[in-house]
Protein backbone atom coordinates (compact mmCIF):
# COMPACT_ATOMS: atom_id res chain seq x y z
CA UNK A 1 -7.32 18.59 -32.23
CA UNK A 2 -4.06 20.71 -31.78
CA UNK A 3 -5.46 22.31 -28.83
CA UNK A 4 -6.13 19.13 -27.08
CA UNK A 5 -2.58 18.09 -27.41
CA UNK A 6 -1.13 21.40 -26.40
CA UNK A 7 -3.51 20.95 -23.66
CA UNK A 8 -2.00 17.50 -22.25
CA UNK A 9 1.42 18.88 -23.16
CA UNK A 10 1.11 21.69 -20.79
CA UNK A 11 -0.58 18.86 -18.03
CA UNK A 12 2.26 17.13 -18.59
CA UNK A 13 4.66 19.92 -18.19
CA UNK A 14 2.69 21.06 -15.27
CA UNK A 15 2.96 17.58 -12.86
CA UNK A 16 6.96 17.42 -13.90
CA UNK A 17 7.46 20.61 -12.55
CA UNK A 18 5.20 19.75 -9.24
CA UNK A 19 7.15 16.66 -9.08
CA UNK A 20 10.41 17.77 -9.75
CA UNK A 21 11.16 16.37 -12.86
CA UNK A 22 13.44 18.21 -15.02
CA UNK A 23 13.35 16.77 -19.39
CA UNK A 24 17.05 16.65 -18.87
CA UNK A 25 16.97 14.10 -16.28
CA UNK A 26 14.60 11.59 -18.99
CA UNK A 27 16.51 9.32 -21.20
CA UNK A 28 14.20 8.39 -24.17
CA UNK A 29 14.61 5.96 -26.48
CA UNK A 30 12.52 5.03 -29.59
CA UNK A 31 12.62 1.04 -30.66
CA UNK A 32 10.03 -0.88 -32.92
CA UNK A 33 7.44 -2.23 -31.36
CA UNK A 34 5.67 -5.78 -31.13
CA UNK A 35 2.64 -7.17 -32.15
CA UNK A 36 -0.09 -6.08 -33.69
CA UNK A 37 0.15 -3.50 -36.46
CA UNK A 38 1.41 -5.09 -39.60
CA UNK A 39 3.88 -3.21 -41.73
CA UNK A 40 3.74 -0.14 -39.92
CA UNK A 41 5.21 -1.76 -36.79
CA UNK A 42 8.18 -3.77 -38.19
CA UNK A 43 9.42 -0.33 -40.67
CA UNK A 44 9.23 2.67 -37.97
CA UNK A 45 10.42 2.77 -34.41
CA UNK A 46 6.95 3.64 -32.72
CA UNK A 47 7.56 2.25 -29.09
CA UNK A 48 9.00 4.90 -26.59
CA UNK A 49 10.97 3.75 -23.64
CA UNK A 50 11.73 6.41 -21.13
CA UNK A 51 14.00 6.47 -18.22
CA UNK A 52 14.25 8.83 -15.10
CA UNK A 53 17.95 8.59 -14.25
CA UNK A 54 18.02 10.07 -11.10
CA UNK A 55 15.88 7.18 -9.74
CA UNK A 56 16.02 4.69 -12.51
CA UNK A 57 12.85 4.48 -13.15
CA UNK A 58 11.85 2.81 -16.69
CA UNK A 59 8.49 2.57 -18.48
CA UNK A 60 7.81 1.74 -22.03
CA UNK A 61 4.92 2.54 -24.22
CA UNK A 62 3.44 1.21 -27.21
CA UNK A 63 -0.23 1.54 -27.02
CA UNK A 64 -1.01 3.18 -30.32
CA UNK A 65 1.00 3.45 -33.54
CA UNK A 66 1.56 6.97 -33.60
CA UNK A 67 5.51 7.42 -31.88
CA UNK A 68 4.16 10.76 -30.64
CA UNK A 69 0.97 10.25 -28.77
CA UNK A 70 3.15 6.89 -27.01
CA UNK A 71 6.04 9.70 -25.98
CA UNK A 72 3.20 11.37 -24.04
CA UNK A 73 1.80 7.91 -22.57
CA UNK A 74 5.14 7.01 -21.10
CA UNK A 75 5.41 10.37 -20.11
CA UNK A 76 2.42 10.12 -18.13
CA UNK A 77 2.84 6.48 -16.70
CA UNK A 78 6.32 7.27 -16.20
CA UNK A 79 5.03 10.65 -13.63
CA UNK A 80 2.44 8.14 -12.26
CA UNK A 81 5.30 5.81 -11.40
CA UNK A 82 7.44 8.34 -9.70
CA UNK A 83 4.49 9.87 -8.05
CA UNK A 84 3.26 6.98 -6.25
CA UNK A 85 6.92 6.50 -5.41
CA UNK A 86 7.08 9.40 -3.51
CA UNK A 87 3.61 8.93 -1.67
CA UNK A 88 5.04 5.40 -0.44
CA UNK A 89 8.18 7.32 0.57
CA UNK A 90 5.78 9.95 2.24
CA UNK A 91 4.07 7.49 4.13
CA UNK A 92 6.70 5.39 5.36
CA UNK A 93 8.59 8.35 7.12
CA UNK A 94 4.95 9.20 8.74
CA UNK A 95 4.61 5.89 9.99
CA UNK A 96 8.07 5.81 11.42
CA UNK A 97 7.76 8.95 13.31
CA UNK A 98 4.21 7.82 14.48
CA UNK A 99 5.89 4.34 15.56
CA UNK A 100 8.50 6.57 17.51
CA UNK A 101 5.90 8.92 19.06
CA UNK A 102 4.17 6.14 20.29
CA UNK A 103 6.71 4.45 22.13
CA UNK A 104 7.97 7.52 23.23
CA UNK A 105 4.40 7.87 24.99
CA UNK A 106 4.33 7.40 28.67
CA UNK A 107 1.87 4.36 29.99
CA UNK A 108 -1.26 5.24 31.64
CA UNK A 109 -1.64 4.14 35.64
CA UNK A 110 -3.74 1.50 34.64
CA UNK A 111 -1.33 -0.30 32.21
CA UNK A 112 1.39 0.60 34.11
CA UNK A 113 -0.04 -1.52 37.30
CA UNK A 114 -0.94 -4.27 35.20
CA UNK A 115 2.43 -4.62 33.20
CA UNK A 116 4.14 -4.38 36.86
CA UNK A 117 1.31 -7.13 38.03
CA UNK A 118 2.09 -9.74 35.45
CA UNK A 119 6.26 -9.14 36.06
CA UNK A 120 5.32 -9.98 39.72
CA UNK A 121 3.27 -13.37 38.61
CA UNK A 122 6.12 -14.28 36.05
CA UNK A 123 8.91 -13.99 38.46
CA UNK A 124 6.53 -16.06 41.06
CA UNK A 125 6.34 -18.76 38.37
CA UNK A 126 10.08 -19.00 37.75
CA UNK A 127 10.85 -19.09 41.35
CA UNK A 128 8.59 -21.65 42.22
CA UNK A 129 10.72 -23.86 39.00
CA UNK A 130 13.57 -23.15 40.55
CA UNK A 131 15.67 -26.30 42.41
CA UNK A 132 15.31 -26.60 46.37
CA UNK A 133 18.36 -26.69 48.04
CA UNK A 134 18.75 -29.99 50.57
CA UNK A 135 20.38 -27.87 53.67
């Protein structure tokens, strides 16, 4: 049983340092939790709330009754958080530059004759809508 935890301990330990995350930069707080439990849950501060304050980020966690296996929950939901974070950061930079690329792309002949075609029928319609002088 100990090895498992040391296990998820150094999993843990291994996707803050791929992230970034430094312990220091978590803020973690212990409260009582809510709901079902009984005794156990009104006398001892079980529920772990974490916060990243570089980014603000908050989680809480009070899945089980044991305070320490919920400190490695919010742990890991709060690395899930900040992880998807970054992949939606990650993928709205590559759409930008993609968006950018591709109006940065010249037209091919084709379009290009066509888009020149339809400014020639457009400006045909608006000067046949235009008023006839009576000289």
């Amino acid at each position: 049983m100990g090895s498992i935890a040391l296990n998820l301990d150094r999993q843990l330990d291994e996707r803050m340092l791929a992230l970034g995350v430094r312990a220091c930069d978590l803020e973690e707080t212990f409260v009582r939790s809510g709901g079902h439990g009984g005794q156990n849950v009104n006398k001892t501060s079980t529920c772990v709330m974490l916060v990243h304050r570089p980014t603000g980020v908050q989680v809480k966690c009070q899945e089980t009754r044991q305070q320490g296996l919920n400190r490695t929950l919010a742990r890991r939901l709060l690395l899930d958080k900040l992880e998807a974070a970054q992949k939606r950061q990650a993928i709205a930079e590559r759409d930008r530059v993609e968006k950018i690329r591709r109006q940065k792309r010249k037209r091919s002949k084709g379009a290009k004759n066509r888009m020149l075609a339809d400014k020639a029928h457009q400006s045909g319609k608006k000067a046949a809508r235009r008023t006839v002088s009576s000289e």
